[in-house]
Protein backbone atom coordinates (compact mmCIF):
# COMPACT_ATOMS: atom_id res chain seq x y z
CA UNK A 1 -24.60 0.63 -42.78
CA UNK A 2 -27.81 2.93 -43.39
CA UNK A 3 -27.98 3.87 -46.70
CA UNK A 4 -27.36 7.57 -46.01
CA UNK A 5 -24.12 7.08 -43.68
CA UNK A 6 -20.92 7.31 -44.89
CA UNK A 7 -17.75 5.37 -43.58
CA UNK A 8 -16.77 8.20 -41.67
CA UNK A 9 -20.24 8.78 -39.76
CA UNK A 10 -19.88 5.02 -38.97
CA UNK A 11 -16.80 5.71 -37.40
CA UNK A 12 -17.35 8.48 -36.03
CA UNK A 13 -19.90 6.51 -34.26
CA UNK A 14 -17.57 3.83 -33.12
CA UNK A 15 -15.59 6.29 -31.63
CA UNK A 16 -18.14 8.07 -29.75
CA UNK A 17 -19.16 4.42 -28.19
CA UNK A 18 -15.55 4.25 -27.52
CA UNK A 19 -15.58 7.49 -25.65
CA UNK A 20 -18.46 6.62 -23.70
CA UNK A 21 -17.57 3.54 -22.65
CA UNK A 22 -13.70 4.61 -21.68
CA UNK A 23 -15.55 7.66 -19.36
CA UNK A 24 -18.09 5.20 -17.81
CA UNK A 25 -14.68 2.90 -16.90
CA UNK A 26 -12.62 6.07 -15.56
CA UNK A 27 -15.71 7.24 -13.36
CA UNK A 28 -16.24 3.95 -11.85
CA UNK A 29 -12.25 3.72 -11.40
CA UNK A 30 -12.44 6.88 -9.85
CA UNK A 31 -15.40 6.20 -7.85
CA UNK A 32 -13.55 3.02 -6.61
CA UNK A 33 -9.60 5.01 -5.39
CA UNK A 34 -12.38 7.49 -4.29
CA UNK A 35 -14.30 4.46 -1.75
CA UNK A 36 -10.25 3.29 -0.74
CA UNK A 37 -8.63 6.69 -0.60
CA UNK A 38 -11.80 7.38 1.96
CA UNK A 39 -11.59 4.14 3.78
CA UNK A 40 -7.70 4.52 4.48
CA UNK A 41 -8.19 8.33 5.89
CA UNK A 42 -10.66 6.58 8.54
CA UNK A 43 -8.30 4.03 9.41
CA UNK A 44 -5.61 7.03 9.37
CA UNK A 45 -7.67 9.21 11.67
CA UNK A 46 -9.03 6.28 13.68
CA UNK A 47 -5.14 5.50 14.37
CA UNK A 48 -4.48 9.20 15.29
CA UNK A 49 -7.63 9.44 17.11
CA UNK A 50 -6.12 6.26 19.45
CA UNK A 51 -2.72 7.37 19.83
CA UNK A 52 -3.89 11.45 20.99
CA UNK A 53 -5.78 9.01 23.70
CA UNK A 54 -2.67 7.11 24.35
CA UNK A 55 -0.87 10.58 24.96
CA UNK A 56 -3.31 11.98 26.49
CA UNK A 57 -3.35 9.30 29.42
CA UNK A 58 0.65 9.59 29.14
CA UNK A 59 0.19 13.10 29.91
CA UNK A 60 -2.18 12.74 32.80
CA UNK A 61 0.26 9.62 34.08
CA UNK A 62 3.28 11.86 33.94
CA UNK A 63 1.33 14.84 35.83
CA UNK A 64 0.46 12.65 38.94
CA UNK A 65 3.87 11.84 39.03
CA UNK A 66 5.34 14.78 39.33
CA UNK A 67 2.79 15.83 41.69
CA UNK A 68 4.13 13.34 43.97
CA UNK A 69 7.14 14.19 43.27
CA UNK A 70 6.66 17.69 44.05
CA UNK A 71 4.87 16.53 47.31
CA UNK A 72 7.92 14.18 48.06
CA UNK A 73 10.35 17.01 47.21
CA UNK A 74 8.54 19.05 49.72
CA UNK A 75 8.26 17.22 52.35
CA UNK A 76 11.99 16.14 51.84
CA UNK A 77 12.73 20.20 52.46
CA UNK A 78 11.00 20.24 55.25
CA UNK A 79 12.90 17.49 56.98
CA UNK A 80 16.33 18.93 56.08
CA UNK A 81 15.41 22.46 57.61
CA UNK A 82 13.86 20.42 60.17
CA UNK A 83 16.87 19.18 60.84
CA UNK A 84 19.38 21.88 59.99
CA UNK A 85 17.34 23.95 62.32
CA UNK A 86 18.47 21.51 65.55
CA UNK A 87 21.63 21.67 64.47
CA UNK A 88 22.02 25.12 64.34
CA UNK A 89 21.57 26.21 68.01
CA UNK A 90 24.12 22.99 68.89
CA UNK A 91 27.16 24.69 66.69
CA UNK A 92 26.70 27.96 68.53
């Protein structure tokens, strides 16, 4: 103890060093769920970012097929009018 401090200076002291230390600890804590809250929103948006590709080539899957089906559908008219239409003059 200097000769000109009293117990409460030294104290007061102690609990400044206290202070410091505790806010040092809580930055790097916060530094650290800082680093792991970042590192799971990559894997979250690396995950999204593969599953908008997945539905993306679901989308583009389900559009060819119902082009073809659309084509099929078509063609399927065809053949009934087709054949409705050499019916037609045999009933009359």
């Amino acid at each position: 103890m200097n000769p000109g401090e009293s117990a409460l200076d030294l104290a007061a002291k102690r609990l400044e060093r206290a202070v410091h230390v505790l806010e040092q600890r809580l930055a790097e804590k916060l530094r650290q769920a800082g680093a792991e809250a970042g590192g799971l929103f990559d894997q979250d948006r690396a995950k999204l970012a593969a599953e908008l590709d997945r539905a993306k080539a679901r989308e583009r899957e389900l559009e060819e097929a119902s082009a073809q089906a659309s084509v099929a559908l078509g063609k399927a008219i065809q053949e009934i009018r087709a054949a409705l239409g050499a019916q037609a003059p045999a009933e009359q």
